[in-house]
C-alpha atoms as a PDB file:
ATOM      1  CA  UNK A   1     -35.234  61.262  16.076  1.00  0.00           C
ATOM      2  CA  UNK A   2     -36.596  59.956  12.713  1.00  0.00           C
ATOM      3  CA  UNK A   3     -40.322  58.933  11.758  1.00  0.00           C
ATOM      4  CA  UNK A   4     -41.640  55.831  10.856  1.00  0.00           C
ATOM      5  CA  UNK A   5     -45.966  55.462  10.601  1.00  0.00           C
ATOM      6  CA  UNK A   6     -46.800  58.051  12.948  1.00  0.00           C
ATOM      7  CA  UNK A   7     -43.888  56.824  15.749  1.00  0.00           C
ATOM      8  CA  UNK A   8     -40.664  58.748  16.186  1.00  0.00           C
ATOM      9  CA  UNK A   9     -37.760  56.967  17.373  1.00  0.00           C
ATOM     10  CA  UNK A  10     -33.965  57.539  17.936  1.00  0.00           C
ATOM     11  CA  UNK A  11     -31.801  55.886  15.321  1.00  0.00           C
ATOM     12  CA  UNK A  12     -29.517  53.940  17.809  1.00  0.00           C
ATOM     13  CA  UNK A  13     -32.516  51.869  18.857  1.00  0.00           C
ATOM     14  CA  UNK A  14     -31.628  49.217  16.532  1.00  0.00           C
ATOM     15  CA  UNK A  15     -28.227  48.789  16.863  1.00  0.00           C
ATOM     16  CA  UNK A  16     -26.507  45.780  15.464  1.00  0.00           C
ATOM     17  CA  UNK A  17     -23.155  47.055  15.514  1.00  0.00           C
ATOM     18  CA  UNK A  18     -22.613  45.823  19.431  1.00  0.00           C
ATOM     19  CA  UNK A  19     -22.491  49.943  20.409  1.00  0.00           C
ATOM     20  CA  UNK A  20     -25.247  50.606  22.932  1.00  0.00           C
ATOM     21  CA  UNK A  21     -28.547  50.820  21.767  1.00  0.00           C
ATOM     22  CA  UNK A  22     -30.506  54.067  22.971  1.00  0.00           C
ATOM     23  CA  UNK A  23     -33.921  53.090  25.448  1.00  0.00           C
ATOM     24  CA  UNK A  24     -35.483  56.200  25.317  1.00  0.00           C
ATOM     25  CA  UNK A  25     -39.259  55.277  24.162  1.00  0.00           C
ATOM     26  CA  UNK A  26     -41.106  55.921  21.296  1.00  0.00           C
ATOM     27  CA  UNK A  27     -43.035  59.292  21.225  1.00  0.00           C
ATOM     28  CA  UNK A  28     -45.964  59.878  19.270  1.00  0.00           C
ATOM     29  CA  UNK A  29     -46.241  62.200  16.377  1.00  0.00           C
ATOM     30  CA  UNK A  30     -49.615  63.132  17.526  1.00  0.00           C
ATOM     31  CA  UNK A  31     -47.712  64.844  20.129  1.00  0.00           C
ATOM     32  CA  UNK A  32     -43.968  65.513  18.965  1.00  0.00           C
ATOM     33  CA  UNK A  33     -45.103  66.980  15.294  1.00  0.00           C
ATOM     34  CA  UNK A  34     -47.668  70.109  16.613  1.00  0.00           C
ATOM     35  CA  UNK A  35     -44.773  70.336  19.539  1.00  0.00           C
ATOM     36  CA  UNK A  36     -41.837  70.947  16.740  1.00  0.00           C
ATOM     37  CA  UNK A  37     -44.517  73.188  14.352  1.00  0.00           C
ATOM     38  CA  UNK A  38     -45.579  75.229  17.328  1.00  0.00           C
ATOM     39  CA  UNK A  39     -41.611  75.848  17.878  1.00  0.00           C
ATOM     40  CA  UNK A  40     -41.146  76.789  14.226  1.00  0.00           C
ATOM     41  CA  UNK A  41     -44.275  79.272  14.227  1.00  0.00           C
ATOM     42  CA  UNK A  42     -42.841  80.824  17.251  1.00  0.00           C
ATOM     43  CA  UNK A  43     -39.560  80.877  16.125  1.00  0.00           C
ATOM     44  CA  UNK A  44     -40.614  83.129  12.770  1.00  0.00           C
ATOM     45  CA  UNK A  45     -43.706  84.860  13.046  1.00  0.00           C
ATOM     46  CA  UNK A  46     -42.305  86.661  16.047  1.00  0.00           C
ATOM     47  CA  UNK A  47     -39.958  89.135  14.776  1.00  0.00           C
ATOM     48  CA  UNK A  48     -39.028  90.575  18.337  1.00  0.00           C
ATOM     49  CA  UNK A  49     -38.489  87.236  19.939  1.00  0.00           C
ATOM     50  CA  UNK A  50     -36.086  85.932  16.875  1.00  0.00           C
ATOM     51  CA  UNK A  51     -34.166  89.033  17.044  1.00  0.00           C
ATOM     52  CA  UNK A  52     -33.829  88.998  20.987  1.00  0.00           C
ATOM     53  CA  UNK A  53     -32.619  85.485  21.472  1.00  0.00           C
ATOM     54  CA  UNK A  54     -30.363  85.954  18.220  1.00  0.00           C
ATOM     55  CA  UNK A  55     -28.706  88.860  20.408  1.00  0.00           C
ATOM     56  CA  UNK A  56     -28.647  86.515  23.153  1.00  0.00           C
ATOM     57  CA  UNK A  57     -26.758  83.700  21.557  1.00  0.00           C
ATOM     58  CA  UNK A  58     -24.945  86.883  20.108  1.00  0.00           C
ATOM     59  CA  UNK A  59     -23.828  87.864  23.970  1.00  0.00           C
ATOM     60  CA  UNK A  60     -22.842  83.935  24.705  1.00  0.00           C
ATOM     61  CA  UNK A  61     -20.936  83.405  21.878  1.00  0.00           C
ATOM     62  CA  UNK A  62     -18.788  86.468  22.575  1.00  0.00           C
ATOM     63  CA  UNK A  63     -18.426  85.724  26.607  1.00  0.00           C
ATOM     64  CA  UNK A  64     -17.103  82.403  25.582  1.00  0.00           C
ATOM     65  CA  UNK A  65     -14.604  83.679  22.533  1.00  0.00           C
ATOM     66  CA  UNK A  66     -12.541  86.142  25.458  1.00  0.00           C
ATOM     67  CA  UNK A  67     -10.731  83.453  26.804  1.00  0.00           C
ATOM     68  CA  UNK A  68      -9.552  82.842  23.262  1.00  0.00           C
ATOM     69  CA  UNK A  69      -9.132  86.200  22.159  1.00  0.00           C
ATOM     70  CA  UNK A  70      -7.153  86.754  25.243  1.00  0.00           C
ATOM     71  CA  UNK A  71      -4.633  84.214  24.413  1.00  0.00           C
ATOM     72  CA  UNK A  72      -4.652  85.471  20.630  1.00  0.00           C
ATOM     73  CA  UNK A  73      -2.999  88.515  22.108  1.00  0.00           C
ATOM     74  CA  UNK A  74      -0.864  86.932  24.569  1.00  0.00           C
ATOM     75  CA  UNK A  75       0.295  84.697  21.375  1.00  0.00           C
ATOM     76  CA  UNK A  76       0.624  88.125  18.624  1.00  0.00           C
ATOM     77  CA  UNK A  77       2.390  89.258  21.544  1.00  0.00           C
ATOM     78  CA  UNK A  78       5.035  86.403  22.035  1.00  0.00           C
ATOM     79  CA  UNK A  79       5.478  86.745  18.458  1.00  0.00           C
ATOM     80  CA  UNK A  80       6.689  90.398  18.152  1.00  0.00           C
ATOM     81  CA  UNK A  81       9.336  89.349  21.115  1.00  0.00           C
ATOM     82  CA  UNK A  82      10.391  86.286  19.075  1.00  0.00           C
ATOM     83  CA  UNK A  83      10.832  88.730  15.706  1.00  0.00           C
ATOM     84  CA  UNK A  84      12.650  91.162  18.106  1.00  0.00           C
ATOM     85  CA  UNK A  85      14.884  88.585  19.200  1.00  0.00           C
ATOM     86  CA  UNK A  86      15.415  87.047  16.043  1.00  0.00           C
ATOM     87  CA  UNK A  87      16.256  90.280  14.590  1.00  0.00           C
ATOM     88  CA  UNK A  88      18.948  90.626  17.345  1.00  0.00           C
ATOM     89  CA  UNK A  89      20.490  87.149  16.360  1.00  0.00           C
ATOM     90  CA  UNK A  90      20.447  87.719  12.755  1.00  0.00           C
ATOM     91  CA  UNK A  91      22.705  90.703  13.330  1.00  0.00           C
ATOM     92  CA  UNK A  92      25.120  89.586  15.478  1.00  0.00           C
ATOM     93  CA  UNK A  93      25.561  85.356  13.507  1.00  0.00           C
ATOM     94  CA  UNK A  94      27.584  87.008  10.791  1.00  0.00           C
ATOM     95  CA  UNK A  95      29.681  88.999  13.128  1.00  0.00           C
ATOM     96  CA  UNK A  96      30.976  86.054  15.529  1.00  0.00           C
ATOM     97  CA  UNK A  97      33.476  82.476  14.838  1.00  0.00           C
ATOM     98  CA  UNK A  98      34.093  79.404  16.841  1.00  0.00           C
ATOM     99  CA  UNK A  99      32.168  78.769  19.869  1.00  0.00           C
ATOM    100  CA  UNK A 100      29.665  81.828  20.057  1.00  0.00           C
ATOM    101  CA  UNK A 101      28.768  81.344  16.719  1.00  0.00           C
ATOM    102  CA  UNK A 102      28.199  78.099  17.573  1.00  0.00           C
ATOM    103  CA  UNK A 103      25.849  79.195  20.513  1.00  0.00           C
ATOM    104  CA  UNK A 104      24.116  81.892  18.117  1.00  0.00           C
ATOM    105  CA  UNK A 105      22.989  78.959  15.599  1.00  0.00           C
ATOM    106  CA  UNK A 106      21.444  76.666  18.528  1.00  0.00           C
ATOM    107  CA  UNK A 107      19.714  80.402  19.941  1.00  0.00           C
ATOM    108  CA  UNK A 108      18.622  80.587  16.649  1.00  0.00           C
ATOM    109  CA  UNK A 109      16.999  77.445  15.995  1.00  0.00           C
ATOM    110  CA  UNK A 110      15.096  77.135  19.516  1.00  0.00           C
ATOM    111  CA  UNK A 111      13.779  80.857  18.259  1.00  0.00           C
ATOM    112  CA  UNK A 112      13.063  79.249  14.844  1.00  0.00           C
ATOM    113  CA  UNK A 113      11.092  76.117  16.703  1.00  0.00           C
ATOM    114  CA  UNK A 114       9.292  78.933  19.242  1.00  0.00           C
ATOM    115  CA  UNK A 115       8.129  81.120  16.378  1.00  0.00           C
ATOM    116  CA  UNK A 116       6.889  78.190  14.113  1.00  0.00           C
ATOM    117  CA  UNK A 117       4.641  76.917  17.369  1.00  0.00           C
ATOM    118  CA  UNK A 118       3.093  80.412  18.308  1.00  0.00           C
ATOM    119  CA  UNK A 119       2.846  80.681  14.369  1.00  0.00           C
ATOM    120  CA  UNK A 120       0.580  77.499  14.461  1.00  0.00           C
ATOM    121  CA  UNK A 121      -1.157  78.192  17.404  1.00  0.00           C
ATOM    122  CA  UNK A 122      -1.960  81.668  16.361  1.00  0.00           C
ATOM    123  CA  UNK A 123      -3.769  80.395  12.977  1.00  0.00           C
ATOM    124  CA  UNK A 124      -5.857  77.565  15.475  1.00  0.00           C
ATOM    125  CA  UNK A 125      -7.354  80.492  17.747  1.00  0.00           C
ATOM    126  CA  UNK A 126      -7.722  82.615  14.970  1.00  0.00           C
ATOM    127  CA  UNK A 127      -9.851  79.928  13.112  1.00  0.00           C
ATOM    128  CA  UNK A 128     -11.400  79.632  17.053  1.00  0.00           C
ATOM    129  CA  UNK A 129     -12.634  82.806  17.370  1.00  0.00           C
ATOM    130  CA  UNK A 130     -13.771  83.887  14.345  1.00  0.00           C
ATOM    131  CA  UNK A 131     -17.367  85.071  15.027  1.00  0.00           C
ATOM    132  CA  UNK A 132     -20.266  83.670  13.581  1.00  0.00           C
ATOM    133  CA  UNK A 133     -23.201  85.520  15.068  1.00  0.00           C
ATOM    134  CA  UNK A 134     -21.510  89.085  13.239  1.00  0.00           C
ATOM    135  CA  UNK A 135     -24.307  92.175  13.025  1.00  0.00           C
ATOM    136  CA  UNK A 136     -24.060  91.120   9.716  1.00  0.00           C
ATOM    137  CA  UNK A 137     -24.841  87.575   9.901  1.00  0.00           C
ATOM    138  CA  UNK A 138     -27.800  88.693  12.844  1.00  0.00           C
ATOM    139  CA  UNK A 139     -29.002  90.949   9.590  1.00  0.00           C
ATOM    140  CA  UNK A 140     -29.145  88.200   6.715  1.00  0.00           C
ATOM    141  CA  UNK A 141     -30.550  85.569   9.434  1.00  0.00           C
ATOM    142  CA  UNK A 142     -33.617  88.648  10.410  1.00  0.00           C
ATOM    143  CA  UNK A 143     -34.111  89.026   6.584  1.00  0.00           C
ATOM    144  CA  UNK A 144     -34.080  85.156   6.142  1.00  0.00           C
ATOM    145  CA  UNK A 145     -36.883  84.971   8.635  1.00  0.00           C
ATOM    146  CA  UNK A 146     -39.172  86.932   6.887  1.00  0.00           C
ATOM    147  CA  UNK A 147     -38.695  84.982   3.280  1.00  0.00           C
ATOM    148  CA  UNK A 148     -39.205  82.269   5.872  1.00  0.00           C
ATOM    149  CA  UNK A 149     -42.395  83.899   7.347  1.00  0.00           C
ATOM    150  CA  UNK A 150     -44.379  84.405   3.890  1.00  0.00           C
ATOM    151  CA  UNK A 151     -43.940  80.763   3.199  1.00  0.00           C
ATOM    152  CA  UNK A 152     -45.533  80.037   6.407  1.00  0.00           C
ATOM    153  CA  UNK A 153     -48.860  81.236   5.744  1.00  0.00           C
ATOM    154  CA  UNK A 154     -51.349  78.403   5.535  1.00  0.00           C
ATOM    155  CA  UNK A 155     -48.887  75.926   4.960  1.00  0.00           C
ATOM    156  CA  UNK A 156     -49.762  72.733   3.816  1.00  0.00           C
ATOM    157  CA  UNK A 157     -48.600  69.214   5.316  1.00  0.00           C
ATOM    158  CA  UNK A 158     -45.976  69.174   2.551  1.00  0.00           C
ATOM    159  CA  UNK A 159     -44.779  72.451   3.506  1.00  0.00           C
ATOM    160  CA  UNK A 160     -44.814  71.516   6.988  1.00  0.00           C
ATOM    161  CA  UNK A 161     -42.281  68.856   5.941  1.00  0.00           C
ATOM    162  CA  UNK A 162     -39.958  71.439   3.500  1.00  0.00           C
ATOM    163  CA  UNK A 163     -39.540  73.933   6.257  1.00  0.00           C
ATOM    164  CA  UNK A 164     -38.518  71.593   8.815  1.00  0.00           C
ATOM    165  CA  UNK A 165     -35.945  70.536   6.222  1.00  0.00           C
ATOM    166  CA  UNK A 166     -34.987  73.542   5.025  1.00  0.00           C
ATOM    167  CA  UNK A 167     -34.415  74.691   8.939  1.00  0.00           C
ATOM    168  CA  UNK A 168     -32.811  71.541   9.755  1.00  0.00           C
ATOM    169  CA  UNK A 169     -34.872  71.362  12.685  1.00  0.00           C
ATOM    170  CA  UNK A 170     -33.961  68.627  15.097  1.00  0.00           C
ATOM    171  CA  UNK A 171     -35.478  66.892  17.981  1.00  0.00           C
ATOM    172  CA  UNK A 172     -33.735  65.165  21.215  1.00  0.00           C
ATOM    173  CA  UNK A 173     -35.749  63.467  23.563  1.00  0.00           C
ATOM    174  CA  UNK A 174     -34.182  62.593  26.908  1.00  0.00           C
ATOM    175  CA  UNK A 175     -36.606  61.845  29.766  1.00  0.00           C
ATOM    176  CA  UNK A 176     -39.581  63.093  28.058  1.00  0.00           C
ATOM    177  CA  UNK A 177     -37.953  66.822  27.675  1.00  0.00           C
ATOM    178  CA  UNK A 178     -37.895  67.425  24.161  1.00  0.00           C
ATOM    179  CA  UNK A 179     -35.218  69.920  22.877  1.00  0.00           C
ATOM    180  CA  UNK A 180     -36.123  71.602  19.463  1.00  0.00           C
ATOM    181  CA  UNK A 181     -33.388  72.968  17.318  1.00  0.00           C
ATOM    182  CA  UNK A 182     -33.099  74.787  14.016  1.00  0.00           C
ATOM    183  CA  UNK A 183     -29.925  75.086  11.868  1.00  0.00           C
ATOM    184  CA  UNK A 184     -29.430  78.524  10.568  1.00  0.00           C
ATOM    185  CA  UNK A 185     -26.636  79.005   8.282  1.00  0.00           C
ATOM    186  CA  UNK A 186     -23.231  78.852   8.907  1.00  0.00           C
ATOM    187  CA  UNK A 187     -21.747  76.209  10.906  1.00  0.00           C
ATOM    188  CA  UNK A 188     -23.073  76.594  14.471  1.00  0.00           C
ATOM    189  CA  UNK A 189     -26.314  75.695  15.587  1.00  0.00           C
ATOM    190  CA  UNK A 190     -27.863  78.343  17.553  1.00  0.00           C
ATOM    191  CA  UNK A 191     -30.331  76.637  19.942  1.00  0.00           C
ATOM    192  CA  UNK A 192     -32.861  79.069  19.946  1.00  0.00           C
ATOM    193  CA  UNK A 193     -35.816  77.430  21.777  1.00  0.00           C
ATOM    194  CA  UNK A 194     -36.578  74.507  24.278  1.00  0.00           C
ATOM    195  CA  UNK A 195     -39.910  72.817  24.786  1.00  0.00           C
ATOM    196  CA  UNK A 196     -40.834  70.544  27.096  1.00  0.00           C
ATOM    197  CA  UNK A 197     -42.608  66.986  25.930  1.00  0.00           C
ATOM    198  CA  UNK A 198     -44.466  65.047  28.775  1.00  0.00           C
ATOM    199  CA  UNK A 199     -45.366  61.573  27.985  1.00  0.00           C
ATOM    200  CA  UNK A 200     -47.887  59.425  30.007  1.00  0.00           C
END
């Protein structure tokens, strides 16, 4: 949603490109903007909270990485049998002529082909599964909060407006339900908080 004198809207609206245009209505920022700031203050004055549903998107990230991780080691797996057998063929090309030397070359290109695939596919769920809600990262995001936290106190309208930036907060509306997010670090955005928007 973006702002425009006091209204918030969707951007797809107005569309003049033929796409459809979005119909959700207009909400008011009488209503949205102490919604999204009540979601912020939440978010970072409560230590405990932050921490526990960091921990939580910690858990969900990792129950959906096993599927991935699982065929990681299926794939590292595949790839020590391809070496193995590769191994075996590079021994025995030199040794043969004529016809089974002949067969030896075509064995070894299919295991050439095999091993350049799992190769690929290993880097793709390695780049997949790499973890972005580490200890670590938990650790810098805590000690973010409370930079975050200091700058919070009696914040002015103008602040109001940096920190929402600076968190990349984001609203959806759909059917009066207003989801709240925040952007922090990295490239996944950890939804960390829902509220709920009724409109008459």
């Amino acid at each position: 949603m973006v702002g425009t004198d006091g209204k918030y809207y969707c951007p797809r609206r107005y569309q003049r490109d033929g796409s459809e245009a979005c119909t959700e209505r207009l909400v008011d920022g009488r209503i949205i903007e102490p919604v999204a700031w009540d979601y912020i203050m939440n978010l970072i004055t409560k230590p405990d909270e932050f921490e526990e549903k960091l921990r939580q998107a910690q858990a969900k990230e990792a129950a959906t990485m096993q599927p991935k991780q699982r065929e990681l080691e299926h794939v590292i797996a595949l790839l020590q049998d391809t070496e193995t057998e590769a191994d075996e063929i590079a021994w025995q090309l030199p040794k043969q002529k004529g016809i089974i030397a002949k067969k030896l070359q075509q064995q070894s290109d299919e295991v050439n082909k095999r091993y350049q695939a799992l190769i690929k596919r290993q880097a793709e769920l390695q780049e997949g599964s790499a973890f972005e809600l580490t200890d670590h990262n938990i650790d810098n995001l805590l000690q973010f909060r409370e930079a975050v936290a200091v700058g919070l106190e009696n914040p002015t309208d103008e602040d109001r407006r940096s920190w929402l930036e600076i968190l990349q907060t984001t609203v959806t509306v759909t059917g009066g339900i207003a989801v709240i997010t925040c952007r922090l670090g990295g490239k996944v955005r950890y939804i960390l908080n829902e509220s709920e928007l009724h409109k008459s």
